[in-house]
PDB file of N, CA and C in Angstrom:
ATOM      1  N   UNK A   1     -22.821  20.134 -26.259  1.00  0.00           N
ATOM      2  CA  UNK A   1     -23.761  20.995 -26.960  1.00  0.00           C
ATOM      3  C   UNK A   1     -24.317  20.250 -28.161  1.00  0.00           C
ATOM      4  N   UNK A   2     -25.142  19.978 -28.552  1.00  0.00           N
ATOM      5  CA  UNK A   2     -26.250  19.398 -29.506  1.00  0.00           C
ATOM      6  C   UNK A   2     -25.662  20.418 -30.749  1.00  0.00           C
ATOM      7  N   UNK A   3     -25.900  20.034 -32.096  1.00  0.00           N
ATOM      8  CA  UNK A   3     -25.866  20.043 -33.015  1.00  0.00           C
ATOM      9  C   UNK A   3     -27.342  20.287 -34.126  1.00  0.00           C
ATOM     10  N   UNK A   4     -27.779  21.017 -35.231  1.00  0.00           N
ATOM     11  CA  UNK A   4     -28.803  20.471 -35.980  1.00  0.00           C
ATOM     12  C   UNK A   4     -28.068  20.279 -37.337  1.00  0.00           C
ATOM     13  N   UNK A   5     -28.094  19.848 -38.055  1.00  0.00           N
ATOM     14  CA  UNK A   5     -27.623  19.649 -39.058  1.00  0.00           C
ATOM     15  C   UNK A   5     -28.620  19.473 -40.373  1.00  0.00           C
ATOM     16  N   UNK A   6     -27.805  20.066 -41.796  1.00  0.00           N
ATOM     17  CA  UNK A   6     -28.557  19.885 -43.029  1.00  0.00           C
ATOM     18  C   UNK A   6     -27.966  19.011 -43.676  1.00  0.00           C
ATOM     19  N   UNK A   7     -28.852  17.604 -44.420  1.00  0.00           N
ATOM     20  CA  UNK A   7     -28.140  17.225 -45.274  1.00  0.00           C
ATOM     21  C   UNK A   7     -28.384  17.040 -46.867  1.00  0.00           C
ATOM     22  N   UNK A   8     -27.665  16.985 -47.547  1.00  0.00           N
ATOM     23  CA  UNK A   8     -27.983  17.127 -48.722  1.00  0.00           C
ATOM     24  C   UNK A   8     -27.799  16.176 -49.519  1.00  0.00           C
ATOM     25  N   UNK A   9     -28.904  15.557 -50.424  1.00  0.00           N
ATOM     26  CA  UNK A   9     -29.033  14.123 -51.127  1.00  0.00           C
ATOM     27  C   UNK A   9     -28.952  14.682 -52.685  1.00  0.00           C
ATOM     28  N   UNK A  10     -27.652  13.700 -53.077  1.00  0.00           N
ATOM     29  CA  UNK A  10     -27.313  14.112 -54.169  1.00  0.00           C
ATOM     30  C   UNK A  10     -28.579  14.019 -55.600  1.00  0.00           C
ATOM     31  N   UNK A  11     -29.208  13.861 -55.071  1.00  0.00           N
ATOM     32  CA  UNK A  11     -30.808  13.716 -56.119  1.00  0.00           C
ATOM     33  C   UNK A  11     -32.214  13.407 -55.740  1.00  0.00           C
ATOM     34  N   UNK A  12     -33.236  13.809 -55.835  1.00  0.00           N
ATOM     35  CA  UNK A  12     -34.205  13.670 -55.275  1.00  0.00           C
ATOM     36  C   UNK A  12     -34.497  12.279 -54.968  1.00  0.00           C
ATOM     37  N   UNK A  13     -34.968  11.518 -53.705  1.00  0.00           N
ATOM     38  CA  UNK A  13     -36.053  10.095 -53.342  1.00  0.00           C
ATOM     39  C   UNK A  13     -36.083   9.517 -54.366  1.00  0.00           C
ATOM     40  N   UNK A  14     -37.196  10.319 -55.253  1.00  0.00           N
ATOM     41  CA  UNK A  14     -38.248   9.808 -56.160  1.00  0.00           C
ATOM     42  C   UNK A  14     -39.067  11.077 -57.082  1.00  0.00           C
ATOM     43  N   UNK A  15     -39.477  10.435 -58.188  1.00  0.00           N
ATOM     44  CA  UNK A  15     -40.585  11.875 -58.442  1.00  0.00           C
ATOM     45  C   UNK A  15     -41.280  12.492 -58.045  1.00  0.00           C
ATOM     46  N   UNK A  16     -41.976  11.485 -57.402  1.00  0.00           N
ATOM     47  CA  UNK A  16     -43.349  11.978 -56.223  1.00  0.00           C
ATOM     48  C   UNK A  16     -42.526  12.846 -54.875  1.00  0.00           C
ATOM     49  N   UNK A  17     -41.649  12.331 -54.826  1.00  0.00           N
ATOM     50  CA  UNK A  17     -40.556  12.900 -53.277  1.00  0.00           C
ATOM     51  C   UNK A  17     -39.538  13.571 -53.621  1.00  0.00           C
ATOM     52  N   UNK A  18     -39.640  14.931 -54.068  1.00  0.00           N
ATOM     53  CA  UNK A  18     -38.922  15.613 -54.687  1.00  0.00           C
ATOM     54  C   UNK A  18     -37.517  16.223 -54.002  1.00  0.00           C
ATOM     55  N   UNK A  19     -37.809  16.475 -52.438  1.00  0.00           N
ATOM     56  CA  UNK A  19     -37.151  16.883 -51.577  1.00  0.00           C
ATOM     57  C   UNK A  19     -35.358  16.364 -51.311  1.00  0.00           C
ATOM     58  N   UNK A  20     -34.275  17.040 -51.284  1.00  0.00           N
ATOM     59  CA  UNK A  20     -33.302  16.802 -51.070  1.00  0.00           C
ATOM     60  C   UNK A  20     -32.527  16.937 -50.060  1.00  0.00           C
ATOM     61  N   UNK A  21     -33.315  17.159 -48.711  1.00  0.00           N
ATOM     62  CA  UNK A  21     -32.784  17.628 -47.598  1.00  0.00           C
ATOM     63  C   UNK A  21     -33.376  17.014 -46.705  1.00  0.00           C
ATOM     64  N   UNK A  22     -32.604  17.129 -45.640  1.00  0.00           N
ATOM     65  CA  UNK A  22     -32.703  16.876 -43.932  1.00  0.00           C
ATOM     66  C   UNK A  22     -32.262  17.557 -42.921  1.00  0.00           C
ATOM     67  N   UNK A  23     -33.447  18.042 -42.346  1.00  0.00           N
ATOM     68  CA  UNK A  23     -32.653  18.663 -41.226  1.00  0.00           C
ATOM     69  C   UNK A  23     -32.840  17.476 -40.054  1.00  0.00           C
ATOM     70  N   UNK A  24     -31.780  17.674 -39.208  1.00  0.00           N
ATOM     71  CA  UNK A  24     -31.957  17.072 -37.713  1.00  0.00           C
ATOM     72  C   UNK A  24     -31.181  17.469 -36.726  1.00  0.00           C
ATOM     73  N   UNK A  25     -31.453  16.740 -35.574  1.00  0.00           N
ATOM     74  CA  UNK A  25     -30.351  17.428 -34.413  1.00  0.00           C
ATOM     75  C   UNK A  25     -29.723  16.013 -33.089  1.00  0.00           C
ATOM     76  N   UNK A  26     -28.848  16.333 -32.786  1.00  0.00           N
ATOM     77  CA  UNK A  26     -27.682  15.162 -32.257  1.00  0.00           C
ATOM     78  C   UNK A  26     -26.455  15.834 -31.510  1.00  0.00           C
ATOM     79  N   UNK A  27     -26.739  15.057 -30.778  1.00  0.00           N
ATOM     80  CA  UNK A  27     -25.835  15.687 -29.791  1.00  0.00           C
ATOM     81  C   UNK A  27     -24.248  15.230 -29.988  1.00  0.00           C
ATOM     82  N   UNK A  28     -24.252  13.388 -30.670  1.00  0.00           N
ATOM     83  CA  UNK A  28     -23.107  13.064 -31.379  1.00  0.00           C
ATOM     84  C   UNK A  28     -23.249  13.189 -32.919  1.00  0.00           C
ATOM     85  N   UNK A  29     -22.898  14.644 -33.433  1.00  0.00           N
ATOM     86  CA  UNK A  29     -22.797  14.420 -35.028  1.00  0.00           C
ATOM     87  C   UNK A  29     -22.419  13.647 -35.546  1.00  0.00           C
ATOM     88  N   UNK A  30     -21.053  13.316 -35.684  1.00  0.00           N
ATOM     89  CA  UNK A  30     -19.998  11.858 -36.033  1.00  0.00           C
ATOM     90  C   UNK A  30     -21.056  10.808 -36.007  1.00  0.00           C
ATOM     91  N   UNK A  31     -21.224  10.587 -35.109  1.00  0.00           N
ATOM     92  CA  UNK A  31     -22.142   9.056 -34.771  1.00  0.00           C
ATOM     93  C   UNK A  31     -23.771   8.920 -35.513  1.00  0.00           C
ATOM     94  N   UNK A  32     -24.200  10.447 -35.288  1.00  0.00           N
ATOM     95  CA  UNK A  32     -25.539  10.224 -36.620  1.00  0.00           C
ATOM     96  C   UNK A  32     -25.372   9.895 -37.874  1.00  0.00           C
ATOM     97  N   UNK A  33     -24.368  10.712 -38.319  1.00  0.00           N
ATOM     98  CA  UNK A  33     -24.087  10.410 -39.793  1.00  0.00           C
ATOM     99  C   UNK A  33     -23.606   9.498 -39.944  1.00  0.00           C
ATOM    100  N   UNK A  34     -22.829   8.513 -39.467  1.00  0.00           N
ATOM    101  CA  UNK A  34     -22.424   7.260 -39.445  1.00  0.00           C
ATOM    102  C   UNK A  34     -23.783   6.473 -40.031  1.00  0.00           C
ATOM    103  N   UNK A  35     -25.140   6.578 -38.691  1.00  0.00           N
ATOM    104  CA  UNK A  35     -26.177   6.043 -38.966  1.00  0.00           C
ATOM    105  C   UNK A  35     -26.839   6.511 -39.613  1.00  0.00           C
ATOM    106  N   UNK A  36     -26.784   7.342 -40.248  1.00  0.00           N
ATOM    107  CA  UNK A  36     -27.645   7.549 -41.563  1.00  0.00           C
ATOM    108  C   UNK A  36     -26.746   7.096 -42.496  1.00  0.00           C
ATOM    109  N   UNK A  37     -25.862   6.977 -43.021  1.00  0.00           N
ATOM    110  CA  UNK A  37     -24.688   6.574 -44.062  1.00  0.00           C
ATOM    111  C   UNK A  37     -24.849   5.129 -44.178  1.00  0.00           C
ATOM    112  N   UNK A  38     -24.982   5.049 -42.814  1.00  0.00           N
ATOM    113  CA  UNK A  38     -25.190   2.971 -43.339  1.00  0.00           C
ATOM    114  C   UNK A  38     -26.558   2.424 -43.194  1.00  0.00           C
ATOM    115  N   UNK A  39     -27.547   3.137 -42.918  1.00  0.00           N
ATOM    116  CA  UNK A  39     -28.686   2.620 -42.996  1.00  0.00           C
ATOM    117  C   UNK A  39     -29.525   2.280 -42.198  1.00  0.00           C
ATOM    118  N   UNK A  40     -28.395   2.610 -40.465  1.00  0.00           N
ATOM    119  CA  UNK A  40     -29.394   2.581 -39.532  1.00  0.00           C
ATOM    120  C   UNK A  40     -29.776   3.407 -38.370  1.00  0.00           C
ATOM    121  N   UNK A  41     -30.412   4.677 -39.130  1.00  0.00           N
ATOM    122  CA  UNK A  41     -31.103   5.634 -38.603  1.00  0.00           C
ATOM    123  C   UNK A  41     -32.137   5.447 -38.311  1.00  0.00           C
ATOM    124  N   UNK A  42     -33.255   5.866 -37.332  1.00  0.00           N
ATOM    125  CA  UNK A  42     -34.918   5.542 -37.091  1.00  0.00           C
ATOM    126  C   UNK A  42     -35.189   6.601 -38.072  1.00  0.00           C
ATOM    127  N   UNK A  43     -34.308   8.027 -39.016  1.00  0.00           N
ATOM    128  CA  UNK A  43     -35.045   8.553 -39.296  1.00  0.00           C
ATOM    129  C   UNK A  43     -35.135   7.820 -40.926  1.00  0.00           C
ATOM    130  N   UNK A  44     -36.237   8.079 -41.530  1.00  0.00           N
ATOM    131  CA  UNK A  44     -37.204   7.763 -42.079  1.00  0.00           C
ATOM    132  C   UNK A  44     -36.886   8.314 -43.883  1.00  0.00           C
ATOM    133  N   UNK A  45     -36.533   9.249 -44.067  1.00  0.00           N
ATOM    134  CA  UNK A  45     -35.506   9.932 -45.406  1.00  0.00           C
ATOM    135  C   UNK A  45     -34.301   9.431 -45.287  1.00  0.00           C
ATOM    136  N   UNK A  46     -33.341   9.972 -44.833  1.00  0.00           N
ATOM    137  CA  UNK A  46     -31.803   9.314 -44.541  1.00  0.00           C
ATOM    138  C   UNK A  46     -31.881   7.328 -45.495  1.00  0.00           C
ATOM    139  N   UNK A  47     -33.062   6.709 -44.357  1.00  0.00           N
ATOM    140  CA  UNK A  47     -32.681   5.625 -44.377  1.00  0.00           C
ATOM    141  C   UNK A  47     -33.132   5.204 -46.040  1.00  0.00           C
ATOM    142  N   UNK A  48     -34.286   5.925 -46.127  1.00  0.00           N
ATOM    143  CA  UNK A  48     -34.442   5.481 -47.785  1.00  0.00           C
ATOM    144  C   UNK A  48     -33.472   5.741 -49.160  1.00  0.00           C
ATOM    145  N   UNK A  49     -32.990   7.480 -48.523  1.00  0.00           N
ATOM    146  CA  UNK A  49     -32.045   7.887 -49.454  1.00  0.00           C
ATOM    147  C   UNK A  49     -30.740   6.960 -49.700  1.00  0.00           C
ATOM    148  N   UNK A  50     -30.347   5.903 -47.895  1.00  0.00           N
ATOM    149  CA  UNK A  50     -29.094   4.570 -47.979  1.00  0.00           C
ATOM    150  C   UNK A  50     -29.557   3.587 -48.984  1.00  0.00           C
ATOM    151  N   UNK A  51     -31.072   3.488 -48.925  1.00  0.00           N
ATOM    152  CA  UNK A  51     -31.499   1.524 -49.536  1.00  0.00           C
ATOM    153  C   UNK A  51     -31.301   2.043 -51.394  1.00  0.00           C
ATOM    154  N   UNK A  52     -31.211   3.686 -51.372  1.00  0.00           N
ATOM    155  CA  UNK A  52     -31.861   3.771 -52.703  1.00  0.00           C
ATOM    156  C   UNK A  52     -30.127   4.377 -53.280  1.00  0.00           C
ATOM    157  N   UNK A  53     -29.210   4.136 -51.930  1.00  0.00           N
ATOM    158  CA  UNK A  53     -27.695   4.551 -52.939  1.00  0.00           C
ATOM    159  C   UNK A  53     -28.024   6.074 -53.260  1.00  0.00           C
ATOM    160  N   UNK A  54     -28.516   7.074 -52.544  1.00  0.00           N
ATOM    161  CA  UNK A  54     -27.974   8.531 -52.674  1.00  0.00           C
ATOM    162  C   UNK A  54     -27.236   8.936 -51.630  1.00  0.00           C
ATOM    163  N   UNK A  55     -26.082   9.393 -52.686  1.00  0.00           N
ATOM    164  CA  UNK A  55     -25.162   9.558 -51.398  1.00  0.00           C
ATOM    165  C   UNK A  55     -25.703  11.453 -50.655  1.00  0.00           C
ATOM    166  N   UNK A  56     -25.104  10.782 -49.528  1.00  0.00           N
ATOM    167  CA  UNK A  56     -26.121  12.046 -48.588  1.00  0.00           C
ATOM    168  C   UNK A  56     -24.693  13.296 -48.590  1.00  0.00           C
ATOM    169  N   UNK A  57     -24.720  14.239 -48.073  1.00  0.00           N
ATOM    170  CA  UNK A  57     -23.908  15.020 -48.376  1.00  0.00           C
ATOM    171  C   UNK A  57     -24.160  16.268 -46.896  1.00  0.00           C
ATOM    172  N   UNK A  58     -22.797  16.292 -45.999  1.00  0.00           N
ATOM    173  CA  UNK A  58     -23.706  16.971 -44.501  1.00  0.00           C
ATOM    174  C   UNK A  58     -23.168  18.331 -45.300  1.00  0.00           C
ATOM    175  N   UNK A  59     -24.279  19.362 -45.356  1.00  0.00           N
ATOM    176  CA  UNK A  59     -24.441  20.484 -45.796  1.00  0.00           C
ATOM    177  C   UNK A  59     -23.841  21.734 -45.286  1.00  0.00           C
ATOM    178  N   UNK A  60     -24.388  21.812 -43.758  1.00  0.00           N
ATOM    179  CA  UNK A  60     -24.559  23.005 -42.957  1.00  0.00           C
ATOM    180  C   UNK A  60     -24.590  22.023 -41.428  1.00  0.00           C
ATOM    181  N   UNK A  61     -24.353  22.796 -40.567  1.00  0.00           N
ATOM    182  CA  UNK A  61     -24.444  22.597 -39.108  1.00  0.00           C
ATOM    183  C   UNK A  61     -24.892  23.617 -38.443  1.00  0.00           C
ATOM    184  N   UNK A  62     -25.679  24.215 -37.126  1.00  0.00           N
ATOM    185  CA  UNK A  62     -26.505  25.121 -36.364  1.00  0.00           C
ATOM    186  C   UNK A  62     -25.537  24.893 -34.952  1.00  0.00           C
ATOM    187  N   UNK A  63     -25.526  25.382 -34.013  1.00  0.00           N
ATOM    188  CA  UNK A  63     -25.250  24.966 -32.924  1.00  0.00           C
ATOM    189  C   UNK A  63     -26.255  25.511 -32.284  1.00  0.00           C
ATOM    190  N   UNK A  64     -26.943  24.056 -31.870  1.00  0.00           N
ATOM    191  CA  UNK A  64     -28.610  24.099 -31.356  1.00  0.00           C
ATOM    192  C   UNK A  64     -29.111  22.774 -30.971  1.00  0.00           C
ATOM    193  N   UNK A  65     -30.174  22.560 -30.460  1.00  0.00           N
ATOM    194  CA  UNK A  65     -30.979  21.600 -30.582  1.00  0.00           C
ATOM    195  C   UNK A  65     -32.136  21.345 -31.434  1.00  0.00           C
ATOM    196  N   UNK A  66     -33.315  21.073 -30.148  1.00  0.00           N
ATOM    197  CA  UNK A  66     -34.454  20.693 -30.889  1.00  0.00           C
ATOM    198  C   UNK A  66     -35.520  21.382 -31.162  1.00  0.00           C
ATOM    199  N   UNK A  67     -34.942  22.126 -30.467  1.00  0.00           N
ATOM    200  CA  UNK A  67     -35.782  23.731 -30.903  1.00  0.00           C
ATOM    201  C   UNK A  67     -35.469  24.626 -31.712  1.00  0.00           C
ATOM    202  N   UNK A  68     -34.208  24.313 -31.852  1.00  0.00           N
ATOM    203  CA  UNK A  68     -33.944  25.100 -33.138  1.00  0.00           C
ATOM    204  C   UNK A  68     -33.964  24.199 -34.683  1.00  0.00           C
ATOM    205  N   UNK A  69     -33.954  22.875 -34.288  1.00  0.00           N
ATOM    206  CA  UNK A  69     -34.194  21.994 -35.319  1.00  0.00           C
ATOM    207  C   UNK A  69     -35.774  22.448 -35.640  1.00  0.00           C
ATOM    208  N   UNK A  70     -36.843  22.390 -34.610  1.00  0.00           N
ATOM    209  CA  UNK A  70     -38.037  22.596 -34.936  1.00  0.00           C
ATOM    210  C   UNK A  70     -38.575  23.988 -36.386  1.00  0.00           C
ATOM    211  N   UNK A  71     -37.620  24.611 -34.967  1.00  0.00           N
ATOM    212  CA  UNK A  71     -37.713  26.061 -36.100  1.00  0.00           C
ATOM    213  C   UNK A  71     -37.590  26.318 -37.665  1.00  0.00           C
ATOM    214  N   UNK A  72     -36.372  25.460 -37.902  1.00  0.00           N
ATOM    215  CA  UNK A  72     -36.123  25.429 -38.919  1.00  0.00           C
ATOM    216  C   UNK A  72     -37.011  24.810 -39.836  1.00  0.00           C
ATOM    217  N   UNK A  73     -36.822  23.806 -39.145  1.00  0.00           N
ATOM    218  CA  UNK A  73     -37.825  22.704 -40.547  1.00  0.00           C
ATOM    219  C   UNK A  73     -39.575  23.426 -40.634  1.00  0.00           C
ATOM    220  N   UNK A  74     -39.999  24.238 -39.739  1.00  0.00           N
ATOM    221  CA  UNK A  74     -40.894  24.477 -39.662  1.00  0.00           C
ATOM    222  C   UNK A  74     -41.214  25.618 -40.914  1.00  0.00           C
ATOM    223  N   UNK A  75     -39.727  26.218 -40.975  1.00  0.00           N
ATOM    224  CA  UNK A  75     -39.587  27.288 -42.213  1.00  0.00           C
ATOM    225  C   UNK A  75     -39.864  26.730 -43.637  1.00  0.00           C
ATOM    226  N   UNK A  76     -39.330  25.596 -43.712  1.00  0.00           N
ATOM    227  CA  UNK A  76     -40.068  24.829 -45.261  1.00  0.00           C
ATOM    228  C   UNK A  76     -38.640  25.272 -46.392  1.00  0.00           C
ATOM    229  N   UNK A  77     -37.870  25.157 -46.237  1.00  0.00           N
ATOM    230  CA  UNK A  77     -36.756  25.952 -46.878  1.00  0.00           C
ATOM    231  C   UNK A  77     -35.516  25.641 -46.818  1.00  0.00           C
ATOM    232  N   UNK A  78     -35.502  23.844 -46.888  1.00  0.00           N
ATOM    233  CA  UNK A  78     -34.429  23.438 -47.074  1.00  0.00           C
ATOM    234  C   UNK A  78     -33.350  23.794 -48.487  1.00  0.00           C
ATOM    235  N   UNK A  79     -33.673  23.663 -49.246  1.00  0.00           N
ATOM    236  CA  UNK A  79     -33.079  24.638 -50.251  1.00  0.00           C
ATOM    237  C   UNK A  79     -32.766  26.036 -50.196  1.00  0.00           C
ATOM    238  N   UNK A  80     -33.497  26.610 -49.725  1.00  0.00           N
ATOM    239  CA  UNK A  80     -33.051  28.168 -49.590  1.00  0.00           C
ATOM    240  C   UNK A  80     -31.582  28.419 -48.495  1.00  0.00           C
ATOM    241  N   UNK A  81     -31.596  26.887 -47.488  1.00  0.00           N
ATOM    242  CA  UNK A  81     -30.606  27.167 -46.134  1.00  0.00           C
ATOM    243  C   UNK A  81     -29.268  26.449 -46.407  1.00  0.00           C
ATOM    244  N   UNK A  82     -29.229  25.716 -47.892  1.00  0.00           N
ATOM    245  CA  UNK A  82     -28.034  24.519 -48.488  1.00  0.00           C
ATOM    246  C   UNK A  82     -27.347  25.295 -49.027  1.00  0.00           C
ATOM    247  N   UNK A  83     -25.863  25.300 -48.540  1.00  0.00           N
ATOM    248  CA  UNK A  83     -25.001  26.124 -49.338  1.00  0.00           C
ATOM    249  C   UNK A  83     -25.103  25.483 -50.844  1.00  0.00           C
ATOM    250  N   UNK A  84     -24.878  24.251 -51.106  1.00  0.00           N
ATOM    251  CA  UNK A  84     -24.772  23.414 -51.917  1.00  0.00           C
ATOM    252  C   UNK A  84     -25.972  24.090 -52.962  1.00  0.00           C
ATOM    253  N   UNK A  85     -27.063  24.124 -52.768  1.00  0.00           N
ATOM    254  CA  UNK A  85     -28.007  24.740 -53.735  1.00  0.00           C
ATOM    255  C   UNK A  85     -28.052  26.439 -53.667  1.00  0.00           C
ATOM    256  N   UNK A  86     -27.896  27.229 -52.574  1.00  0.00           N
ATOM    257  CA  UNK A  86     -27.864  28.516 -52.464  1.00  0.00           C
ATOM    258  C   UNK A  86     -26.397  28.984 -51.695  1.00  0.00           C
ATOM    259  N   UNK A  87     -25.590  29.094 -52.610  1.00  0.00           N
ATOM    260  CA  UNK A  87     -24.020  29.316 -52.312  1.00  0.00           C
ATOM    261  C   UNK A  87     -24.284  31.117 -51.002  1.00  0.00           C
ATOM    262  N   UNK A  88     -25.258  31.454 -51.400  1.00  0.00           N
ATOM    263  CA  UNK A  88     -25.516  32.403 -50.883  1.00  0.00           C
ATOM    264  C   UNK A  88     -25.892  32.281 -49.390  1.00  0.00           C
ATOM    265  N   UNK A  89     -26.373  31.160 -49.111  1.00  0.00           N
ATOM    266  CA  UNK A  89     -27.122  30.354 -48.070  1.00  0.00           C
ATOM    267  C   UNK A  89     -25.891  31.143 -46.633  1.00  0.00           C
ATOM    268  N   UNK A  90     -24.497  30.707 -46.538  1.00  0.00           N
ATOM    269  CA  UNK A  90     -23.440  30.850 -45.864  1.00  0.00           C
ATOM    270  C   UNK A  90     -23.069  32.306 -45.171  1.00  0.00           C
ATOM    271  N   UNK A  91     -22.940  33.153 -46.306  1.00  0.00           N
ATOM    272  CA  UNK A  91     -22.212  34.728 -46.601  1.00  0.00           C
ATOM    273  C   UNK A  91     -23.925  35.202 -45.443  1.00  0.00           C
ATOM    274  N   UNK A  92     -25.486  34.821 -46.088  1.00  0.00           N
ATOM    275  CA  UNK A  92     -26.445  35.446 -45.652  1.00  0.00           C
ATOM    276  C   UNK A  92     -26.714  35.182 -43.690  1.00  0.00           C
ATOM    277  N   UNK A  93     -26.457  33.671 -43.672  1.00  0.00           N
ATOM    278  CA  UNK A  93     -26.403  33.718 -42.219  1.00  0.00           C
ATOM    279  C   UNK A  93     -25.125  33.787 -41.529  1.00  0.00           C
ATOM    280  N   UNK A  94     -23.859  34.096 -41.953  1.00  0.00           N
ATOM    281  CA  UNK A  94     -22.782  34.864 -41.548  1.00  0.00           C
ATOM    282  C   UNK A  94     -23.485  36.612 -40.849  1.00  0.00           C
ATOM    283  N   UNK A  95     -24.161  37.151 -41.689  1.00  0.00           N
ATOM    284  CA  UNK A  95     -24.424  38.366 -41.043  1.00  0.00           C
ATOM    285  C   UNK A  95     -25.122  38.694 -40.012  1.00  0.00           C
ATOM    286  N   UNK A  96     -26.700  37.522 -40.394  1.00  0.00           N
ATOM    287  CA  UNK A  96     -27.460  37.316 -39.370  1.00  0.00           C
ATOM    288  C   UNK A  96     -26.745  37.055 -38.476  1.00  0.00           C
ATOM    289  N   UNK A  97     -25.262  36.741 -37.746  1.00  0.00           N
ATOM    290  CA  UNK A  97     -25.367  35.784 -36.739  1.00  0.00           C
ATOM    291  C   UNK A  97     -24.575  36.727 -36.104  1.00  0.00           C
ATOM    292  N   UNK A  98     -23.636  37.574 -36.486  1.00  0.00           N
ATOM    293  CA  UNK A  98     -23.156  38.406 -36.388  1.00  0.00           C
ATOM    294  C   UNK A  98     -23.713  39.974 -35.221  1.00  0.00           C
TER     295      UNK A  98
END
């Protein structure tokens, strides 16, 4: 079963790149984060957040794919879905899921 996952960068990119999150999806979790941790992910944040030393932080997990990866990111609301920034984030989709 595939995985989507949030991750959370202990400080923004850059000024201009304010954003602290990632969503994605993997069917070997273990093994993505590996490659994002050391730098060799194709994805494109992860790998900058490695060259630039923020340590990444796996947030949240979905049990889903790429459609539900789509979904999400499509919501714009990586912060609103990080326990780490919205402790509330957890308790709120506990009910939903329910």
């Amino acid at each position: 079963m595939a995985t989507v996952y949030l991750l959370h960068f202990a400080r923004p990119i850059s000024d201009a790149h304010t954003t602290q999150h990632y969503l994605g999806s993997t069917a070997d979790l273990e093994k993505r984060l590996h490659q994002h941790q050391t730098g060799q992910s194709q994805a494109r944040l992860p790998t900058v957040a490695h060259d630039l030393g923020i340590e990444m932080i796996l947030a949240r997990t979905w049990r889903g794919g790429h459609d539900l990866e789509r979904r999400l990111k499509n919501r714009h609301e990586g912060k609103r879905l990080c326990p780490i920034c919205n402790p509330r984030a957890l308790a709120r989709a506990g009910a939903q899921e329910k």
